[in-house]
Protein backbone atom coordinates (compact mmCIF):
# COMPACT_ATOMS: atom_id res chain seq x y z
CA UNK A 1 -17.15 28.33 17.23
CA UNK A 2 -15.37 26.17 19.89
CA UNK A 3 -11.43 26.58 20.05
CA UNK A 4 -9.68 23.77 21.09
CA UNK A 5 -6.07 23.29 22.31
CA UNK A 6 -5.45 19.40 20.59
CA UNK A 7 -8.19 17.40 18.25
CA UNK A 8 -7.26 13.61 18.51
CA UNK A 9 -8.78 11.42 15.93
CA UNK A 10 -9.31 7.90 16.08
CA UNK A 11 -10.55 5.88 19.40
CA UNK A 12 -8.31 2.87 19.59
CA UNK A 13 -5.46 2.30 21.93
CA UNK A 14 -3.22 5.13 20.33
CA UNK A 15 -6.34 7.62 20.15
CA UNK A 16 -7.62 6.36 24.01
CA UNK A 17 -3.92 6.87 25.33
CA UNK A 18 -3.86 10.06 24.33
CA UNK A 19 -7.27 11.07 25.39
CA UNK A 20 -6.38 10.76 28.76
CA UNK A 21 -3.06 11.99 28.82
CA UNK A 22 -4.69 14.84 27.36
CA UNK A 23 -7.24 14.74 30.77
CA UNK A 24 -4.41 14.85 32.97
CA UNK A 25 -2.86 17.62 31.36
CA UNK A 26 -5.56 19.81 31.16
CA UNK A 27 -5.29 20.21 27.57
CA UNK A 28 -8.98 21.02 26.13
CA UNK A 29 -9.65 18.60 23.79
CA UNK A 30 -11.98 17.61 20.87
CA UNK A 31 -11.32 13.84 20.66
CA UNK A 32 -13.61 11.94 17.44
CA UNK A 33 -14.01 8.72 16.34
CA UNK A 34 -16.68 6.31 14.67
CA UNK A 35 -16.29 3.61 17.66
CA UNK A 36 -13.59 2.43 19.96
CA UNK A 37 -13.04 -0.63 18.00
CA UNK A 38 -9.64 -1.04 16.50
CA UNK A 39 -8.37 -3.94 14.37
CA UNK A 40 -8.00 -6.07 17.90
CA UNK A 41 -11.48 -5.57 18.54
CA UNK A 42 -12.77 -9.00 16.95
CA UNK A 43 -10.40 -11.12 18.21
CA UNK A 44 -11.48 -13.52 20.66
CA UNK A 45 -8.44 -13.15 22.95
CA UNK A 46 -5.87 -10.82 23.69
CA UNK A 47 -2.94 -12.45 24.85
CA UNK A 48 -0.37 -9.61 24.66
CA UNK A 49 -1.83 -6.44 25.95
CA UNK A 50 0.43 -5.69 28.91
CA UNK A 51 -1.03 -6.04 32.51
CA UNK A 52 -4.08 -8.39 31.25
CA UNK A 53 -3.07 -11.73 31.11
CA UNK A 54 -6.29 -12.28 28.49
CA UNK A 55 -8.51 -10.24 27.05
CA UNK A 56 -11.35 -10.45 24.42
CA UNK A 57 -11.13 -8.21 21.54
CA UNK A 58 -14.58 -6.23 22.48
CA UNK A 59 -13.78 -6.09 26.29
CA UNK A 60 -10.33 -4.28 25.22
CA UNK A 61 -12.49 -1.75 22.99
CA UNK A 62 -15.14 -1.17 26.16
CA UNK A 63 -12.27 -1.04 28.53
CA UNK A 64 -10.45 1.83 26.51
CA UNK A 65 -13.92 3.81 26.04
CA UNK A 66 -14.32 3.39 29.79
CA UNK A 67 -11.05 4.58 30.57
CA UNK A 68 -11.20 7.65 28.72
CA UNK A 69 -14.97 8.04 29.88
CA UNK A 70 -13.50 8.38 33.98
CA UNK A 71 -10.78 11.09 33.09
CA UNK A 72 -12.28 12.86 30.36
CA UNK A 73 -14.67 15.29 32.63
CA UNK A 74 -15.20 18.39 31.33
CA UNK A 75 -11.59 18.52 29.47
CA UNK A 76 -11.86 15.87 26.89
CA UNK A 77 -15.42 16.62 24.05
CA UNK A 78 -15.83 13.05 23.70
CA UNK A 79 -17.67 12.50 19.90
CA UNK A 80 -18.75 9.29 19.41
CA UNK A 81 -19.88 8.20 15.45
CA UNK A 82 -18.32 10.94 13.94
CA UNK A 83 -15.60 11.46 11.53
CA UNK A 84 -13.49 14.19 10.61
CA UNK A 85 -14.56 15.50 7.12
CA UNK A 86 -12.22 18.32 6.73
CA UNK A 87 -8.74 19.73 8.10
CA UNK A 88 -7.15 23.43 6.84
CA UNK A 89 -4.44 25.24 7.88
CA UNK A 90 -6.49 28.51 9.37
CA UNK A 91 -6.17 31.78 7.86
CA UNK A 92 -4.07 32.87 11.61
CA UNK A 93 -1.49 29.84 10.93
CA UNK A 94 1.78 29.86 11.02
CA UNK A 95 4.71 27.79 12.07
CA UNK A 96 5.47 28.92 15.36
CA UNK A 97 1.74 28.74 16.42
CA UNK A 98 -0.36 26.88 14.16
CA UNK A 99 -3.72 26.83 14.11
CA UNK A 100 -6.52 24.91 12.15
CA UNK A 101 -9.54 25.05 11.53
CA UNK A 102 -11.84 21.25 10.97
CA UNK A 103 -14.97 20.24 10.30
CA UNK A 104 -16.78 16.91 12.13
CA UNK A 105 -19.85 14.97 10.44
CA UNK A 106 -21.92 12.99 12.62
CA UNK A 107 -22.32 9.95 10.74
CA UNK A 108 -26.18 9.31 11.74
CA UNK A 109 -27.55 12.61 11.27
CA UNK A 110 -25.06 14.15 9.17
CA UNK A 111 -24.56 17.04 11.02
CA UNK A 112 -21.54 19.29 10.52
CA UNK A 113 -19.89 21.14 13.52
CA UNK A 114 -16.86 23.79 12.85
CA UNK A 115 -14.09 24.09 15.60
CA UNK A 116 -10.95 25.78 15.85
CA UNK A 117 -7.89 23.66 16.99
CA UNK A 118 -4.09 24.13 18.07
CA UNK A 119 -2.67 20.81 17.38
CA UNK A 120 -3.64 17.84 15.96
CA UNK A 121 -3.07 13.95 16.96
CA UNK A 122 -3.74 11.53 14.16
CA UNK A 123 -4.09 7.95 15.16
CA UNK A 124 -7.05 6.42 12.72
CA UNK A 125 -5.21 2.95 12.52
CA UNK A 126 -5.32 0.90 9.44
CA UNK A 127 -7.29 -1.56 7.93
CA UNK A 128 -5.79 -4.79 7.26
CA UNK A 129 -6.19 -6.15 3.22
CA UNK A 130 -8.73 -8.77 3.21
CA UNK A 131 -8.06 -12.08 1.20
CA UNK A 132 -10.09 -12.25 -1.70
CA UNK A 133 -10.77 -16.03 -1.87
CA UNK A 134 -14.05 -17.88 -1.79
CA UNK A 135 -15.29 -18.35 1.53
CA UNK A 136 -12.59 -16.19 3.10
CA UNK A 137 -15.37 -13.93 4.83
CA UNK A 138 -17.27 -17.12 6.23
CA UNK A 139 -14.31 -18.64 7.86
CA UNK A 140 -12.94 -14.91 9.33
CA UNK A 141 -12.59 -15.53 13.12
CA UNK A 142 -13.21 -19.11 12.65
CA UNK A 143 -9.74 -20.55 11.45
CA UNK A 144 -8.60 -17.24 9.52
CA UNK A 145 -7.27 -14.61 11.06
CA UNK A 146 -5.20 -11.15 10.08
CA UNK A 147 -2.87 -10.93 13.55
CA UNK A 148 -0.74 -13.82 14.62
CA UNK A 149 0.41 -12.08 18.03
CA UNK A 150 -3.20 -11.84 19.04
CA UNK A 151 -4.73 -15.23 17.88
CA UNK A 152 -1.59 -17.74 17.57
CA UNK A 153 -1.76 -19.12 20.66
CA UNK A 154 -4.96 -20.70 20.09
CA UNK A 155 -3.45 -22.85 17.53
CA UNK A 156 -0.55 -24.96 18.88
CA UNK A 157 -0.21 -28.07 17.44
CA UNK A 158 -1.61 -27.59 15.38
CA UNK A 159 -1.22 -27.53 10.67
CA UNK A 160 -1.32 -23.38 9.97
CA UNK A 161 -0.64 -21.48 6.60
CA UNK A 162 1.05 -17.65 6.54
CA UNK A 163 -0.53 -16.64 3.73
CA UNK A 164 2.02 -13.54 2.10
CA UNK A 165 5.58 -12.82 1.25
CA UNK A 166 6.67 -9.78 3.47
CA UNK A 167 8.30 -9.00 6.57
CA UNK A 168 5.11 -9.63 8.46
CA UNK A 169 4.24 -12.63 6.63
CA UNK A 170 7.66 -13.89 7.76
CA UNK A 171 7.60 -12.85 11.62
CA UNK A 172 4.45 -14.47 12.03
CA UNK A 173 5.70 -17.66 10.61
CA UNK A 174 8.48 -17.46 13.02
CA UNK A 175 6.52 -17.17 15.74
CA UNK A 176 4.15 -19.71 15.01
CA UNK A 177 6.89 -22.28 14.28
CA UNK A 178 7.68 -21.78 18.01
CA UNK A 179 4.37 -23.62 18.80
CA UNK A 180 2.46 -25.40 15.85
CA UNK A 181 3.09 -28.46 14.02
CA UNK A 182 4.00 -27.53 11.06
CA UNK A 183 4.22 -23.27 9.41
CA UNK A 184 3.47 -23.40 5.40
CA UNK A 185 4.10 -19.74 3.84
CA UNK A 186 2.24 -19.19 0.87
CA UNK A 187 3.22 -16.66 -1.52
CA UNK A 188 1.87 -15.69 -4.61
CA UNK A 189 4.92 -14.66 -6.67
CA UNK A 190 7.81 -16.52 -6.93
CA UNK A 191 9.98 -13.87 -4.90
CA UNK A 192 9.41 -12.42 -1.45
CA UNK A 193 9.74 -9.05 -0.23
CA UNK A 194 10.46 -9.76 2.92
CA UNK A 195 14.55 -9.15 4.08
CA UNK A 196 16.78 -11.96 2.39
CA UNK A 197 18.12 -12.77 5.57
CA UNK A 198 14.71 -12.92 7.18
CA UNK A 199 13.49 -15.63 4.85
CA UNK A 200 16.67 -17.50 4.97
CA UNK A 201 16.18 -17.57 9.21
CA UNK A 202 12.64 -18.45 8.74
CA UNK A 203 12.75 -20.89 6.13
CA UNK A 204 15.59 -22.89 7.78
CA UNK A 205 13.02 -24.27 10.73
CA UNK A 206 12.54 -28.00 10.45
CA UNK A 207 8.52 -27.60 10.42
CA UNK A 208 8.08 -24.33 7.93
CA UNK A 209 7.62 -24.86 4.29
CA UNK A 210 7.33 -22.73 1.39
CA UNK A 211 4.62 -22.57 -1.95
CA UNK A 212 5.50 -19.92 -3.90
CA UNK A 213 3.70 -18.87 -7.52
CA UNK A 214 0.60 -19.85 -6.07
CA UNK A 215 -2.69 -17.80 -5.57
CA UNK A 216 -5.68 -18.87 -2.71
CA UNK A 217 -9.01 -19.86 -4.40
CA UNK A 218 -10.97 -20.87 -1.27
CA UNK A 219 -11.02 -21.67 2.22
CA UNK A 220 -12.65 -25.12 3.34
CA UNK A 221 -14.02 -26.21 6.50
CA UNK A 222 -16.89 -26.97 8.77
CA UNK A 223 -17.64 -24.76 11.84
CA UNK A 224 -14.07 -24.27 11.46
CA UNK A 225 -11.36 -23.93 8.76
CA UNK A 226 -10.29 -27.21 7.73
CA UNK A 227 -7.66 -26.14 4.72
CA UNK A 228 -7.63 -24.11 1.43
CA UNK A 229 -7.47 -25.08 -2.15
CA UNK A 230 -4.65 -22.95 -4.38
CA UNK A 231 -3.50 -23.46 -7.72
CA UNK A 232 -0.72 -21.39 -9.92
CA UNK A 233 -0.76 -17.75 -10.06
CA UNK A 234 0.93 -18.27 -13.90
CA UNK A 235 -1.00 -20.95 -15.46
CA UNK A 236 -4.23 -20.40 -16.10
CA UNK A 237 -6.19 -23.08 -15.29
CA UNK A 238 -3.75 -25.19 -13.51
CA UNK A 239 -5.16 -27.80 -11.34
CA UNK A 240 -5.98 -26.73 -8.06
CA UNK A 241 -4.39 -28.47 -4.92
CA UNK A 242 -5.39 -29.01 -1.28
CA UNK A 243 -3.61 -28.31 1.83
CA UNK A 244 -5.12 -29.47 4.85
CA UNK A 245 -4.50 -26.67 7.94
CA UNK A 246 -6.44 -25.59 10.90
CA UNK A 247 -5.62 -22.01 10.57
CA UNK A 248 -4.61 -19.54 8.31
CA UNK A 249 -2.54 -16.18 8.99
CA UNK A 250 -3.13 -13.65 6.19
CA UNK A 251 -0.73 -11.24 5.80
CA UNK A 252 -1.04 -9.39 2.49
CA UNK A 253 -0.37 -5.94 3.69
CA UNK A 254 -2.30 -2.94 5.75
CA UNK A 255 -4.51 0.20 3.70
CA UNK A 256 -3.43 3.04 6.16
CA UNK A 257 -6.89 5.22 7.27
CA UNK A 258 -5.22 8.07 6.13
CA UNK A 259 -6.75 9.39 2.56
CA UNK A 260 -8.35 12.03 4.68
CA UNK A 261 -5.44 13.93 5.71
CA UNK A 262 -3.56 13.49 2.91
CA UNK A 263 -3.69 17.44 1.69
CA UNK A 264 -2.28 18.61 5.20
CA UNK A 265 0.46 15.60 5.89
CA UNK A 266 3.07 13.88 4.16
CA UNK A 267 2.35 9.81 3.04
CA UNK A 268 4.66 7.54 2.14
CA UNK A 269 4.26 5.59 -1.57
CA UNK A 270 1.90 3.45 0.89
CA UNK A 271 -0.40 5.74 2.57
CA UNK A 272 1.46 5.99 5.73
CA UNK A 273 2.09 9.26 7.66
CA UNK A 274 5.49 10.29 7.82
CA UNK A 275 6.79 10.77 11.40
CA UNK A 276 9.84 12.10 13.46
CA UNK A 277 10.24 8.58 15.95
CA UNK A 278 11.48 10.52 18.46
CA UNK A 279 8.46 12.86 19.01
CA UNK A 280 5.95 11.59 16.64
CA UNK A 281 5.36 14.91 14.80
CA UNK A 282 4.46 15.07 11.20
CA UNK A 283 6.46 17.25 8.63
CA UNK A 284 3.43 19.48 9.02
CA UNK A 285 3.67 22.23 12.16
CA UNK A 286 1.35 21.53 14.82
CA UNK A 287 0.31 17.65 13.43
CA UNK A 288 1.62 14.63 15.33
CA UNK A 289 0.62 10.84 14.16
CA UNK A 290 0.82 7.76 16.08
CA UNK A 291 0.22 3.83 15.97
CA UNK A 292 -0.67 2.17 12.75
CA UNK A 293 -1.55 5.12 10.10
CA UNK A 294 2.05 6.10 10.54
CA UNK A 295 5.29 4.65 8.82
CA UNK A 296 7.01 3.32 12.70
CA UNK A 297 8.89 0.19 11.97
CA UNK A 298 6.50 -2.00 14.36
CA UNK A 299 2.49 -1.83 14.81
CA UNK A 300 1.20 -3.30 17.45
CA UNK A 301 -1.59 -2.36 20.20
CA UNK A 302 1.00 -1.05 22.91
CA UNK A 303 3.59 0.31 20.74
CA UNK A 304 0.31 2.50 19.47
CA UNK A 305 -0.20 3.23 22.83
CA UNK A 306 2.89 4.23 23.77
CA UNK A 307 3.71 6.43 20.39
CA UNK A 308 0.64 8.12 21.52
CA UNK A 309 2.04 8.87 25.21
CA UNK A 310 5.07 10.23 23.40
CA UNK A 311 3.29 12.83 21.54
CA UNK A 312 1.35 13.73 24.15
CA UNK A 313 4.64 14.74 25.81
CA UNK A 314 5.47 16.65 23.07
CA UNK A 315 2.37 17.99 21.86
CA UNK A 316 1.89 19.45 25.64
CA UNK A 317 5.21 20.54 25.75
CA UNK A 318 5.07 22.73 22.29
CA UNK A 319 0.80 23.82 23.23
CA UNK A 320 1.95 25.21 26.51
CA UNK A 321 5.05 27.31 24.74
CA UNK A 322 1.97 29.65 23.20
């Protein structure tokens, strides 16, 4: 059985920062994941992804695996299409030098290998919460999107809906009432979560307006979207209306990929892995988390990135005390 001195799981920008900090610190490590494509990885371009002025989704997911590829020599065990299936605290753990013991499924053949490991990075992402509207998977990456940052650009000028009632829902409107004709937020209560002061800011700009108590029935369009047809979230059966936009922002929440772990780390009420900001470790000895499947304020590709450098610091720091 192979011993291991860090496992990292997940292969996007968080997982792939790691990984080769990991390389250059001559830390063995086991480093799994299904693919190298995070959420970013179907977007058409990149736009924010420092020291690439554009990017396509899939090129940022074959750059990362590339990266990791030239460093990872005979330090990093890369395992590509596997998950991790299991995570115990081994029988020889204990605070001050944990230890664990795992178990990783190849998800084609269904093997199952058994390693030994001193630390653990988590950094498996999230999945963002898909609308549930009637031709909402047709018109995905052609007019509706799940990430503002990454795709707004490509609509200035131009009639857009924020479809949700939080924070995020609420940023994104902001920033796409820098550049588009006209921002409508669509909420399907008639109250927002989002900070009161947030949605007074936001809902003060000349070209943002609000429909609230409203639910999305389906998305319209040609090649492209062309608008999407709502009606009350109260009334049942209330007559449906039309509102003509060339994009639509949905921002109904994130499912953290964290369900696995949840016997070994502490989750918030929403899934999310509980993490000191300063260092990134979990309330559990020897487990760090970084980048979306944790409970950080902000989630986006570098901040993942750069969480991920910060354990590393630690995580080397507290491996090389043993």
């Amino acid at each position: 059985m192979n011993t291991y001195d860090l496992l990292i799981i997940g292969g996007g920008p968080a997982g792939v920062a790691a990984g080769v900090y990991a390389s250059r610190k001559q830390l063995k490590t086991l480093f799994v994941t299904e693919s190298f494509e995070g959420q970013s990885a179907v977007s058409e371009g990149i736009e924010n992804w420092i020291g690439t002025i554009k990017i396509s989704g899939a090129d940022l997911a074959k750059s990362l695996e590339n990266h990791l590829k030239a460093y990872a020599a005979d330090i990093v065990d890369i395992k590509i299409h596997c998950r991790v299936t299991s995570i115990s605290k081994h029988s020889d753990y204990t605070d001050l030098a944990p230890l664990f013991s795992i178990k990783v499924t190849d998800s084609f053949s269904g093997e199952v290998t058994e390693s030994v490991v001193k630390s653990i990075l988590i950094s498996t992402g999230s999945t963002r919460r898909k609308l549930e509207a009637k031709n909402a998977d047709i018109y995905e990456h052609k007019g509706l999107t799940y990430c503002a940052t990454c795709d707004g650009p490509v609509f200035s000028g131009q009639d857009v809906a924020v479809l949700g009632g939080g924070n995020a829902a609420f940023e994104s409107a902001a920033q796409l009432a820098a550049y588009c004709k006209t921002v409508t937020i669509i909420n399907r209560s008639e109250t927002f979560r989002a900070d009161p002061v947030t949605v007074e800011k936001v809902c003060a700009k000349e070209n943002v307006k609000v429909i609230k108590g409203v639910k999305v029935d389906e998305i319209f369009g040609e090649k492209f979207v062309k608008g999407l047809i709502y009606s009350s979230s109260s009334i049942e059966n209330g007559a449906p209306q039309t509102l003509a936009v060339g994009g639509i922002f949905v921002e109904i929440g994130l499912i953290p990929n964290t369900a696995f772990v949840k016997e070994v780390v502490e989750l918030d009420s929403y899934g999310k892995i509980l993490t000191d900001a300063r260092t990134q470790r979990t309330k559990t000895a020897g487990i760090w988390a970084a980048g979306d499947c944790t409970d950080g304020l902000y989630h986006q590709n570098n901040i993942a990135a750069g969480d991920a450098v910060k354990a590393l610091e630690d995580i080397y720091i507290a491996v090389s005390k043993r």
